[in-house]
N, C-alpha and C. Protein backbone atom coordinates (compact mmCIF):
# COMPACT_ATOMS: atom_id res chain seq x y z
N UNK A 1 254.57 184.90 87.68
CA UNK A 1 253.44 183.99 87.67
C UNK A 1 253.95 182.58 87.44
N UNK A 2 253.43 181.54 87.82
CA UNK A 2 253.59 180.23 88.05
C UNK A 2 252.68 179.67 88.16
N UNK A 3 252.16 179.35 87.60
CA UNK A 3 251.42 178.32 87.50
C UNK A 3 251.30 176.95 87.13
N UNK A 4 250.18 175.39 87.62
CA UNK A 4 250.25 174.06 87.21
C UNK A 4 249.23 174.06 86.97
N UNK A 5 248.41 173.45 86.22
CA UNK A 5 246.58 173.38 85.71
C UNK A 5 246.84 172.35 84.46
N UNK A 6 245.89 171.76 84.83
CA UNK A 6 245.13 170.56 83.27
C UNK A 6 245.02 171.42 82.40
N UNK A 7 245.33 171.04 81.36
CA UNK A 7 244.79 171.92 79.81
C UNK A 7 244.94 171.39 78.89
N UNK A 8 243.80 171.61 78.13
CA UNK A 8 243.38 170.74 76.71
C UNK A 8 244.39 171.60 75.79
N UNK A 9 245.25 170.47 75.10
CA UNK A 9 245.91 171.65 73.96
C UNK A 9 244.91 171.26 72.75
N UNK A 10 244.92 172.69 71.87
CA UNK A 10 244.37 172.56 71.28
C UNK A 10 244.89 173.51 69.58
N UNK A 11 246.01 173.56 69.72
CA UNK A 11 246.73 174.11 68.87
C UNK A 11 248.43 174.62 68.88
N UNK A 12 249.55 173.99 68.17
CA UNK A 12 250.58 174.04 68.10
C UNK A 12 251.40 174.79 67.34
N UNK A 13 251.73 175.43 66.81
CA UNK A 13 252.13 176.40 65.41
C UNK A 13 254.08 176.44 65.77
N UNK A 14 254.41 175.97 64.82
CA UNK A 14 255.99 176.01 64.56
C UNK A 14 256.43 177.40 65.45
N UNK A 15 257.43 177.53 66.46
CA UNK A 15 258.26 178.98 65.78
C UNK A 15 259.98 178.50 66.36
N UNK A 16 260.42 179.05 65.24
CA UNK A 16 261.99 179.29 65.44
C UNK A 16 261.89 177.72 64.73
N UNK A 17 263.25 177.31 64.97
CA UNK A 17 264.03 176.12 64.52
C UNK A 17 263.35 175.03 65.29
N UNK A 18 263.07 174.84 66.60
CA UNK A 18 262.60 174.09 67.53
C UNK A 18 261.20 174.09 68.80
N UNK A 19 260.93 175.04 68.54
CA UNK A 19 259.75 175.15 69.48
C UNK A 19 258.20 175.67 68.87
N UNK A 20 257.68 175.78 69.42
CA UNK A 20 256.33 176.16 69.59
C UNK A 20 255.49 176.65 69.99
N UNK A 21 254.51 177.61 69.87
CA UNK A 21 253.48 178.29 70.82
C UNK A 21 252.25 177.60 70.54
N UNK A 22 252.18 176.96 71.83
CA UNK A 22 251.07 175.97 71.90
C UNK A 22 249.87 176.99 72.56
N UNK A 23 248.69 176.65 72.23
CA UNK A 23 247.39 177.78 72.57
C UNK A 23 246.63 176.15 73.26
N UNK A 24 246.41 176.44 74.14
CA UNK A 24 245.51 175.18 74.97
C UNK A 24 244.49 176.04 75.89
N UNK A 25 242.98 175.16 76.51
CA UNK A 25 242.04 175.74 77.36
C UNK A 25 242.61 175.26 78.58
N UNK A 26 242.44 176.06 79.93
CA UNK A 26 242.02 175.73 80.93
C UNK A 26 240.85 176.34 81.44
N UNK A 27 240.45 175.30 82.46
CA UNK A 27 239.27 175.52 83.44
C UNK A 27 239.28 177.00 84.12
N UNK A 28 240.62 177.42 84.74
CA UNK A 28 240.72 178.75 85.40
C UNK A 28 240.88 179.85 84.86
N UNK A 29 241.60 179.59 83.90
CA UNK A 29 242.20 180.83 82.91
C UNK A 29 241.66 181.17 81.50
N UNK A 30 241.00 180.20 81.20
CA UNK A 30 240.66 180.21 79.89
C UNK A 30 241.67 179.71 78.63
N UNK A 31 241.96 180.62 77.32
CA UNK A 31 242.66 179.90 76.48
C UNK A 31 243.93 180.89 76.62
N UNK A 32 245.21 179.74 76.73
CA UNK A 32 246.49 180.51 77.16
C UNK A 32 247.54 180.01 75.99
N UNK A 33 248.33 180.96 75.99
CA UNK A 33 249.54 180.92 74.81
C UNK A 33 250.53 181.28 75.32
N UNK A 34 251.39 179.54 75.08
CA UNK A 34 252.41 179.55 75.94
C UNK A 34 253.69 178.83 74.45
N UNK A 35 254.79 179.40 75.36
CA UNK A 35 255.86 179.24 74.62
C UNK A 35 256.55 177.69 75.11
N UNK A 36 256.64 176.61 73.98
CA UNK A 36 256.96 175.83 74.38
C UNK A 36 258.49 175.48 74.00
N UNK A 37 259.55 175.40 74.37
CA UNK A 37 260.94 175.26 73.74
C UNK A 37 260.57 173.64 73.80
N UNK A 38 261.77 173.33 72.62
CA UNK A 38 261.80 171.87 71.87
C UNK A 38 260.75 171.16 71.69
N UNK A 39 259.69 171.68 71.46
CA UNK A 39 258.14 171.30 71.15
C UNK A 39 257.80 170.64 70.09
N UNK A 40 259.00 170.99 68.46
CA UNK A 40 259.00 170.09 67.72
C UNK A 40 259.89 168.96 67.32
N UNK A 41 260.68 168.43 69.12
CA UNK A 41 261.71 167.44 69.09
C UNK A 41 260.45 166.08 69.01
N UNK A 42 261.62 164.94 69.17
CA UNK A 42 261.36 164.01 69.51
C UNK A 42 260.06 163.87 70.45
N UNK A 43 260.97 164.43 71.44
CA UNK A 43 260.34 164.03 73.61
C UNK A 43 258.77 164.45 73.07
N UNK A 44 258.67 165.81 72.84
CA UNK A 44 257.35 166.73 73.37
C UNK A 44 256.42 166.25 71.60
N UNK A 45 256.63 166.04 70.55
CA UNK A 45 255.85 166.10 69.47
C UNK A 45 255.17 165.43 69.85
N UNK A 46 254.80 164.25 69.97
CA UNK A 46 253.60 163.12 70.17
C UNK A 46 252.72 163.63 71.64
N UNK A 47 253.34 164.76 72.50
CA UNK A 47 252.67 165.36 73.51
C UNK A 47 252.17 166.34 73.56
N UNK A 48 252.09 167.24 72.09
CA UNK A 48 251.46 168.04 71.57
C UNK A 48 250.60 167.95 70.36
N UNK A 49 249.88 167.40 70.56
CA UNK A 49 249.02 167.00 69.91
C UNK A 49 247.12 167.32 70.01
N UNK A 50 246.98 168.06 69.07
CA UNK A 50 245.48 168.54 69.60
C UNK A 50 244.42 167.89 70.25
N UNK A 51 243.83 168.13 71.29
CA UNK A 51 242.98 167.48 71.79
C UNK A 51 243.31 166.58 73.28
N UNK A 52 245.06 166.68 73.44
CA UNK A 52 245.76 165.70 74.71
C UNK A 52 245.54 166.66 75.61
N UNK A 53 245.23 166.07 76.67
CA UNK A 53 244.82 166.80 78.03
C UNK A 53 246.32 166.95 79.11
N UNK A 54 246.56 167.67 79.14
CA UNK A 54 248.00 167.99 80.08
C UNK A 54 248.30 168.45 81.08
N UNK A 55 249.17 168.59 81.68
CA UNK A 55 249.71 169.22 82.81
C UNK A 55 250.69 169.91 82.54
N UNK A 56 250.30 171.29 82.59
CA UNK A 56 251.15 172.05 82.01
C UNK A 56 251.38 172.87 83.01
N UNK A 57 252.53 173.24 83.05
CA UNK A 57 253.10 174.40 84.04
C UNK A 57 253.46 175.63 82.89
N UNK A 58 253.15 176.72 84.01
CA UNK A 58 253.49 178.08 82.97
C UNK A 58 254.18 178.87 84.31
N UNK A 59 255.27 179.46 83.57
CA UNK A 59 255.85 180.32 84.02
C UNK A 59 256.12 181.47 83.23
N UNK A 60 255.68 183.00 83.75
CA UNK A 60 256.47 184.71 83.36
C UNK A 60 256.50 185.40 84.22
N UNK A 61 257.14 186.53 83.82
CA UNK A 61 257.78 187.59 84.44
C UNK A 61 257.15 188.39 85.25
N UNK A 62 255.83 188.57 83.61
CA UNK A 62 255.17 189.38 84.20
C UNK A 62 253.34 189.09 83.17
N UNK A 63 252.39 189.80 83.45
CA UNK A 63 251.32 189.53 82.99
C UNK A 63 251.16 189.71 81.33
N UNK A 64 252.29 190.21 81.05
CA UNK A 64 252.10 190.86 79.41
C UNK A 64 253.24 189.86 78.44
N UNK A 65 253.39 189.18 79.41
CA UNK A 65 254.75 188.18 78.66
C UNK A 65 254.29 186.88 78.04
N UNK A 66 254.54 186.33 77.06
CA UNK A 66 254.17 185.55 76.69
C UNK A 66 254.83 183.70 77.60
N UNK A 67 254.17 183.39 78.21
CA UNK A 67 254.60 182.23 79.17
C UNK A 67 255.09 181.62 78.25
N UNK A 68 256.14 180.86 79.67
CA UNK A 68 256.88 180.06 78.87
C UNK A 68 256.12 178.74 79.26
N UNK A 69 255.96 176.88 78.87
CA UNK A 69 255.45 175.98 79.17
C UNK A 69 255.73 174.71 79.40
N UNK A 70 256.12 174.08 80.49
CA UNK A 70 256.32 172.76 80.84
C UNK A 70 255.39 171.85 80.12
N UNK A 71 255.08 171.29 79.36
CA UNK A 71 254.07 170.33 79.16
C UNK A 71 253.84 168.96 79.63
N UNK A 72 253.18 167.89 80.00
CA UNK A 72 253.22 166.62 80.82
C UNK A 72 252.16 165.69 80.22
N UNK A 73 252.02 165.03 79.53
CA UNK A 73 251.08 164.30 79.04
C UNK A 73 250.25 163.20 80.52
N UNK A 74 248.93 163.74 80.20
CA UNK A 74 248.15 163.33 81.06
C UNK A 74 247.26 162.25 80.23
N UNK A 75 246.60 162.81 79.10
CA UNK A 75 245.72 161.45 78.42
C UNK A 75 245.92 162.01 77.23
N UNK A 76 246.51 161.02 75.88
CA UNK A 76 246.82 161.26 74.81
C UNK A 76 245.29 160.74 73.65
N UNK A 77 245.11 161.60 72.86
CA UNK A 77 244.34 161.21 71.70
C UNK A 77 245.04 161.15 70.54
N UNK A 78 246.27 160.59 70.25
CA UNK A 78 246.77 160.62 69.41
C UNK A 78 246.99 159.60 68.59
N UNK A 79 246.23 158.39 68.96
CA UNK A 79 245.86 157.13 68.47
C UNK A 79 244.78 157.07 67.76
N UNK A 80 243.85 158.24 67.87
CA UNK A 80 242.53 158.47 67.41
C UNK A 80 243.33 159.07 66.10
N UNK A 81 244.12 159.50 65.54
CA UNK A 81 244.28 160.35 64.05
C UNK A 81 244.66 159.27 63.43
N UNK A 82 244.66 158.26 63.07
CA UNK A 82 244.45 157.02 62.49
C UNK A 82 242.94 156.92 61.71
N UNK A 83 241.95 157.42 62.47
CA UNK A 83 240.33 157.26 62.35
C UNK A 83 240.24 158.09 61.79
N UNK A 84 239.58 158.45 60.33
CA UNK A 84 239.22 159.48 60.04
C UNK A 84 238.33 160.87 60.80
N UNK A 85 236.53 159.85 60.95
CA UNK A 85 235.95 160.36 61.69
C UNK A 85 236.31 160.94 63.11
N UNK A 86 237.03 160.42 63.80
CA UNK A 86 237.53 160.86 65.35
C UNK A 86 238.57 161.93 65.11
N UNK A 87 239.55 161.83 63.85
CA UNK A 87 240.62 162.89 63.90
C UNK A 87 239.77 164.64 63.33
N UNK A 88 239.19 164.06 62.39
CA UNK A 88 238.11 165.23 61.73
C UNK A 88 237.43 165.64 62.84
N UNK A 89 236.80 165.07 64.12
CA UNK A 89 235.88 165.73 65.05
C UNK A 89 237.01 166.44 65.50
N UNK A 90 238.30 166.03 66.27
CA UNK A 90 239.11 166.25 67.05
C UNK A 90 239.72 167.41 66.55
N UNK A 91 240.27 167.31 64.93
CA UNK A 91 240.40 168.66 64.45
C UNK A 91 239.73 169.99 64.61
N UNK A 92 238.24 169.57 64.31
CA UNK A 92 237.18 170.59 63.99
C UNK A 92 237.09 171.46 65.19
N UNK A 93 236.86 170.55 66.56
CA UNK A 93 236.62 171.22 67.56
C UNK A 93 237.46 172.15 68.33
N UNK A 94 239.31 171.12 68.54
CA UNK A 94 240.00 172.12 69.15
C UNK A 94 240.41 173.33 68.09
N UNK A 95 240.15 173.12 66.97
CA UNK A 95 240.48 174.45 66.07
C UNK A 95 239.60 175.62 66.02
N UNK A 96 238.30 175.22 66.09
CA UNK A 96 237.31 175.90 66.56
C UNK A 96 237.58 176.53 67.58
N UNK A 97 237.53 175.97 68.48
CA UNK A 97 237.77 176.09 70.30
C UNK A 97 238.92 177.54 70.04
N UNK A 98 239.95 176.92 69.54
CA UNK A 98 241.31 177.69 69.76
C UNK A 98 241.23 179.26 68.55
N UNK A 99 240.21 179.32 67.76
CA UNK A 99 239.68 180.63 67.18
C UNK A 99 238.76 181.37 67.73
N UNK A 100 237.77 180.86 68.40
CA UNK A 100 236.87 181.82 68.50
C UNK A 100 236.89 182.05 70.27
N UNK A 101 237.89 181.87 71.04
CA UNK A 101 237.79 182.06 72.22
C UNK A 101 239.25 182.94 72.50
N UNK A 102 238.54 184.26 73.13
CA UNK A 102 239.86 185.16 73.49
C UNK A 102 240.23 184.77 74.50
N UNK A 103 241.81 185.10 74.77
CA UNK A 103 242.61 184.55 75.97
C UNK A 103 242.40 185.07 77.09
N UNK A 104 242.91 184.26 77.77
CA UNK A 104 242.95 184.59 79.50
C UNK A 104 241.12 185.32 79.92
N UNK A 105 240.08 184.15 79.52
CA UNK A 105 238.85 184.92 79.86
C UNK A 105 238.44 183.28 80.15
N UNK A 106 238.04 183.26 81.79
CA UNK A 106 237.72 181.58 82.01
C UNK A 106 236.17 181.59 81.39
N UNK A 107 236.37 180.40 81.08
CA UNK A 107 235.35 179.32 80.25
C UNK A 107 234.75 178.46 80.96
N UNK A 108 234.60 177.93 82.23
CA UNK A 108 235.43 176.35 83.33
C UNK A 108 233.75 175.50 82.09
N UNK A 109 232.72 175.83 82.02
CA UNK A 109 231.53 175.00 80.80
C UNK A 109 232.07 174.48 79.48
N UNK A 110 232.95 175.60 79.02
CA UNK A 110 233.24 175.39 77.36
C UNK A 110 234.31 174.30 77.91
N UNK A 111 235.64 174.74 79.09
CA UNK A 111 236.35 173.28 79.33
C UNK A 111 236.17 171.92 79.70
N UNK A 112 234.64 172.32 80.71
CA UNK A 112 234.04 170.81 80.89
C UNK A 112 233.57 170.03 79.70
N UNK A 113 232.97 170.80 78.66
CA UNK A 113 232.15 170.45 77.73
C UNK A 113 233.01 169.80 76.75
N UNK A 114 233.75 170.70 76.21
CA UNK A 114 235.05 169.93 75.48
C UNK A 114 235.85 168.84 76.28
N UNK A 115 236.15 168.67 77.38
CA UNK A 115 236.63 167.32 78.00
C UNK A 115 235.82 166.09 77.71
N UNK A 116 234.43 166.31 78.02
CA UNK A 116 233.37 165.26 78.18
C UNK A 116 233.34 165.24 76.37
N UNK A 117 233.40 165.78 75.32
CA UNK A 117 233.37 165.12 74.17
C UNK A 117 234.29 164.95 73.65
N UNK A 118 235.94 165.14 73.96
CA UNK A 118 236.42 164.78 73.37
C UNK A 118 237.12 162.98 74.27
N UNK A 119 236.32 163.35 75.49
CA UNK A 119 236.71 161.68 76.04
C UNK A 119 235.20 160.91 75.03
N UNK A 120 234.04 161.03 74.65
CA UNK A 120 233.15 160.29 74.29
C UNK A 120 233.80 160.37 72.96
N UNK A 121 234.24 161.05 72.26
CA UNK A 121 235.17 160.76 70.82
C UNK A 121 236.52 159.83 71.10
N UNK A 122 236.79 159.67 72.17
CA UNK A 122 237.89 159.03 72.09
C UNK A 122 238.15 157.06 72.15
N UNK A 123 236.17 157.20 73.36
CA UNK A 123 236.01 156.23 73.94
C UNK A 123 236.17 154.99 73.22
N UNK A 124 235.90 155.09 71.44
CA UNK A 124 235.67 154.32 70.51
C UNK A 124 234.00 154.17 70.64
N UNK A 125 233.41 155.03 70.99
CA UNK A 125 231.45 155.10 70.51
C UNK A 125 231.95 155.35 69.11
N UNK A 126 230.77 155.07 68.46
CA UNK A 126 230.53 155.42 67.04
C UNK A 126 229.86 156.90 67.18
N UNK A 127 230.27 157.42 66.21
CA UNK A 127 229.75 158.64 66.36
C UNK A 127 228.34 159.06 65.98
N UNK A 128 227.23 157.96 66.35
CA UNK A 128 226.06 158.31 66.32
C UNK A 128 225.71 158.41 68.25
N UNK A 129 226.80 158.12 68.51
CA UNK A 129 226.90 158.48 69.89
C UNK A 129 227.68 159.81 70.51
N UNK A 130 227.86 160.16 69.63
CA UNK A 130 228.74 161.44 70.53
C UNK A 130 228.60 162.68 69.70
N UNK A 131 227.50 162.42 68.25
CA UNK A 131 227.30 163.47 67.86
C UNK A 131 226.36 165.02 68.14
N UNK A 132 225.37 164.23 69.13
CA UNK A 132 224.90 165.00 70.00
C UNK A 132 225.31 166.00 70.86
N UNK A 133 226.72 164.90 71.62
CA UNK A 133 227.56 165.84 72.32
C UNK A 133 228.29 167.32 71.36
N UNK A 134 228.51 167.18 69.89
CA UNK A 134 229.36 168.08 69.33
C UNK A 134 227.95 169.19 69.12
N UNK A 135 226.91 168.72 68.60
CA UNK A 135 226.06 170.09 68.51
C UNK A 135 225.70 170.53 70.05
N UNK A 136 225.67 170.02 71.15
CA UNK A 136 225.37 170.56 72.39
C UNK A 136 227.06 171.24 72.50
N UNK A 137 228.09 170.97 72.47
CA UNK A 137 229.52 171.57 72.73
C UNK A 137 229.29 173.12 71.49
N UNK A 138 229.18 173.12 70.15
CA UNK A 138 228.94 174.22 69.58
C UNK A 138 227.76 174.91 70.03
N UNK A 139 226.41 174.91 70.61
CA UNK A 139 225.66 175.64 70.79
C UNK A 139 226.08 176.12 72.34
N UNK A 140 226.74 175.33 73.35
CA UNK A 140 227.34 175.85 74.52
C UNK A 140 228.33 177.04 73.77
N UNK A 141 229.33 176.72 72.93
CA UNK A 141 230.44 178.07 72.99
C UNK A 141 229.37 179.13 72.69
N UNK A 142 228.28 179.19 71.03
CA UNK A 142 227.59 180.14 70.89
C UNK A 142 227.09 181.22 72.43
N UNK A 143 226.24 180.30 73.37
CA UNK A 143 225.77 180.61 74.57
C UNK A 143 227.18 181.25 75.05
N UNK A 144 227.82 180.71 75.35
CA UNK A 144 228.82 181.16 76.60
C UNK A 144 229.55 182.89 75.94
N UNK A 145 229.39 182.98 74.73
CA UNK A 145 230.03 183.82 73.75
C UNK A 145 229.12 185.08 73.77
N UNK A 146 227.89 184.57 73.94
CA UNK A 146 226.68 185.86 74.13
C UNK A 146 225.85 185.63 72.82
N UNK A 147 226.04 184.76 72.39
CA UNK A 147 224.21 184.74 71.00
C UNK A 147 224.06 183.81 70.90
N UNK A 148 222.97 183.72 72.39
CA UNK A 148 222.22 182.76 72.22
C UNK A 148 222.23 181.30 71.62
N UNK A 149 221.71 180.69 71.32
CA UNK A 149 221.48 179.38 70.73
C UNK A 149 220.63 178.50 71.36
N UNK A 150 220.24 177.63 70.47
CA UNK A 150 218.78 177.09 71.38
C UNK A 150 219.28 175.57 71.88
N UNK A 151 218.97 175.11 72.61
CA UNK A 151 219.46 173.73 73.87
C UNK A 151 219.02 172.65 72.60
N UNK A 152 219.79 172.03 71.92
CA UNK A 152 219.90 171.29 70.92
C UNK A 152 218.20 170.11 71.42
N UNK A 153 217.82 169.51 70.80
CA UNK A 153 216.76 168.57 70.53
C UNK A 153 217.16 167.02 70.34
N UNK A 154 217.08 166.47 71.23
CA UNK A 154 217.67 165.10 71.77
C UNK A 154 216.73 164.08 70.32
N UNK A 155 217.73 163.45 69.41
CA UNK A 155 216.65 162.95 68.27
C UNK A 155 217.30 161.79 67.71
N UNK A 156 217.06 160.66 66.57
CA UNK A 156 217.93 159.90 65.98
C UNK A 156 219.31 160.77 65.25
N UNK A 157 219.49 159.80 64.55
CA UNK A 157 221.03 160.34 64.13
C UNK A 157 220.73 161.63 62.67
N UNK A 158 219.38 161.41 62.30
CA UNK A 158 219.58 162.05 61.01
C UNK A 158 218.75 163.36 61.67
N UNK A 159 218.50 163.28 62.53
CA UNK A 159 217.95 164.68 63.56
C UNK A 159 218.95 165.53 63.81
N UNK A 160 219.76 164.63 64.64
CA UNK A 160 221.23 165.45 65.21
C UNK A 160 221.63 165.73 64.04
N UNK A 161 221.96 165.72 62.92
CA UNK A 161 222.88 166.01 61.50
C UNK A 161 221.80 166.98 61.03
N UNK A 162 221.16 167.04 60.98
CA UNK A 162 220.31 168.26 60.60
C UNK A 162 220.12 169.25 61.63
N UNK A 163 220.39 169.04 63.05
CA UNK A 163 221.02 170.22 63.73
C UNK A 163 222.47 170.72 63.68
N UNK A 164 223.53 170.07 63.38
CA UNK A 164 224.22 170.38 62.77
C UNK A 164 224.40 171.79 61.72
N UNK A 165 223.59 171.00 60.76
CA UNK A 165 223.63 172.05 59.85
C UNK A 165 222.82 173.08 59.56
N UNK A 166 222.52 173.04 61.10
CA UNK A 166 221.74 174.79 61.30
C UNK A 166 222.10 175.24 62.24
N UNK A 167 222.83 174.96 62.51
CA UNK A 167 224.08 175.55 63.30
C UNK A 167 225.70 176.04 62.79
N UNK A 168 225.65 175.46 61.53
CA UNK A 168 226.61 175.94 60.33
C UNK A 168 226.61 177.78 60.24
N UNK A 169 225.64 177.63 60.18
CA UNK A 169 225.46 179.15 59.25
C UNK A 169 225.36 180.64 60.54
N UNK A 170 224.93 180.09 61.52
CA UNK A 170 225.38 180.83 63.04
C UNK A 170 226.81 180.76 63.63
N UNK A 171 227.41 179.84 63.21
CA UNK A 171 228.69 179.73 63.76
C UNK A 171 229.65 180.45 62.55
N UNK A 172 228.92 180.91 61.19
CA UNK A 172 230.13 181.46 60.42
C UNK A 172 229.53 182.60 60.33
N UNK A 173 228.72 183.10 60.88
CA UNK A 173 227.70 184.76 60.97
C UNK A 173 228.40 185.47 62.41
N UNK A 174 228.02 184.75 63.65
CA UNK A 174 228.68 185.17 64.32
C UNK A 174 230.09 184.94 64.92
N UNK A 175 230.84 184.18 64.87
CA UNK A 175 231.88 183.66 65.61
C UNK A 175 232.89 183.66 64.53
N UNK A 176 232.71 183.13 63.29
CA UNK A 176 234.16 182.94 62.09
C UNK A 176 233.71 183.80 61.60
N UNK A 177 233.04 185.10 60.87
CA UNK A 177 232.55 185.86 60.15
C UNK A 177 234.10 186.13 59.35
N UNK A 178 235.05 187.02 59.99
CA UNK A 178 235.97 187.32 59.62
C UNK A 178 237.30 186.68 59.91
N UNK A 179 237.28 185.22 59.65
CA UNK A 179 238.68 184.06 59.67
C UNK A 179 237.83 182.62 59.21
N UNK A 180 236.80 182.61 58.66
CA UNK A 180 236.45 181.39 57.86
C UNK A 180 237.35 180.37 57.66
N UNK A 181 238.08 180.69 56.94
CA UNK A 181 238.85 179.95 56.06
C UNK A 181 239.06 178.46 56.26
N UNK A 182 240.04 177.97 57.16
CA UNK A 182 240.74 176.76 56.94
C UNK A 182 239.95 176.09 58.44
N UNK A 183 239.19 177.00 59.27
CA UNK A 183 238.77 177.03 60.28
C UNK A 183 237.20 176.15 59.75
N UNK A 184 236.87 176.54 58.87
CA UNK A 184 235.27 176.31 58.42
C UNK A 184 235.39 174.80 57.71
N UNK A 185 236.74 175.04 56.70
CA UNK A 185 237.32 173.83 55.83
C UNK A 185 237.27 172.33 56.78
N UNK A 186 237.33 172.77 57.87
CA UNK A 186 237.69 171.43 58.69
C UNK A 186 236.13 171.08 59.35
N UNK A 187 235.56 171.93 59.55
CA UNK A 187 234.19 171.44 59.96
C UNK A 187 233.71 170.86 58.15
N UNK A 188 233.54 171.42 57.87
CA UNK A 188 233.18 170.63 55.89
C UNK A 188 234.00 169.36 56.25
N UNK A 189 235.11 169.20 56.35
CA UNK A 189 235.47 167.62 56.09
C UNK A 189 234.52 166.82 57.15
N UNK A 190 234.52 167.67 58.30
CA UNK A 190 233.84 166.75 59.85
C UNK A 190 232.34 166.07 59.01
N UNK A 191 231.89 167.34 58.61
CA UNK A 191 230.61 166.93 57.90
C UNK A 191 230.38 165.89 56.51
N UNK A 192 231.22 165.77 55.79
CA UNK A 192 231.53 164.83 55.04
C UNK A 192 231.60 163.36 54.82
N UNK A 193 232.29 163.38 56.12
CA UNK A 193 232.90 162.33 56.62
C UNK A 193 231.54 161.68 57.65
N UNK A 194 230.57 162.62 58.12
CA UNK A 194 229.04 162.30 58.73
C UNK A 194 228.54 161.78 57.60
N UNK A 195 228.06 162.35 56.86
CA UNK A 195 227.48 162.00 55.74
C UNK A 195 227.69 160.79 55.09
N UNK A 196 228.83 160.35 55.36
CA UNK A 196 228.44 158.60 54.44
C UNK A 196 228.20 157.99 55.70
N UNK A 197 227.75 157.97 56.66
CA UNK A 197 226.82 157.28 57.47
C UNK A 197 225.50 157.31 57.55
N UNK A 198 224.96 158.38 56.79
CA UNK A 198 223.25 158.35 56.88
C UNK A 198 222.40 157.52 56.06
């Protein structure tokens, strides 16, 4: 297999002395885990970075192998982890994204959806502009996942934040039930960090 496709990375995890298994979405394939050699050098660190949109080539053997990954920086958000608010969305979502979605099962909505907010998080809107987009992006995965969720309610800012947080308690019932943890921790900071704006 060989493959070239855009893909949002959206999670990096150390292995060995130098590399990495980076977990990123694509449009065709869904969420793929690929082996990246020298991933935590110099060249590739600042190109692995959650939320950078890439060009990644994958190559294996065979369907049960864990690919190996060219990576290519296409549009970096890595100027945004400076910002609290933008790095906390950026966290929340591709960590989200990269837990509750099994591999190799296409998504091409959950990838559009996450593109289009994490470019309106990137744009420099304030995030009484793009917070809409994050409860319409979490009630899309709910939908796309199979329970339901209702088409968010277009409102001021203290509307959207109170959809938010009724959407908290569906997203850790069905989807994090059993991996909460550090996964949930980062939506709490996202929300935190909302909160001294109201």
């Amino acid at each position: 297999m060989h493959l070239r496709l855009p893909a949002l990375l959206l999670a990096a995890r150390p292995h060995g002395e130098t590399a990495v298994i980076a977990r990123a979405l694509t449009a065709e394939y869904g969420l793929v885990a690929a082996y990246v050699a020298g991933g935590r050098g110099r060249r590739l660190r600042p190109v692995l970075i959650p939320g950078n949109l890439l060009d990644l080539q994958l190559a294996t053997r065979s369907e049960t192998q864990l690919p190996f990954a060219t990576p290519e920086l296409l549009r970096s958000r890595g100027a945004l982890l400076g910002e609290p608010l933008a790095a906390a969305a950026i966290g929340w979502t591709t960590a989200f994204t990269a837990t509750v979605l099994p591999e190799r099962q296409p998504y091409p909505p959950l990838f559009q959806g996450l593109s289009g907010l994490l470019d309106a998080i990137g744009s420099g809107a304030p995030a009484r502009d793009w917070l809409a987009g994050l409860v319409a992006y979490e009630t899309l995965v709910l939908r796309e996942l199979g329970f339901g969720g209702e088409a968010p309610v277009a409102g001021d800012f203290t509307q959207t934040l109170a959809a938010l947080d009724r959407l908290q308690p569906l997203l850790a019932r069905y989807l994090l039930a059993d991996r909460r943890g550090d996964v949930m921790a980062a939506r709490s900071r996202l929300r935190e960090q909302l909160s001294r704006m109201e």
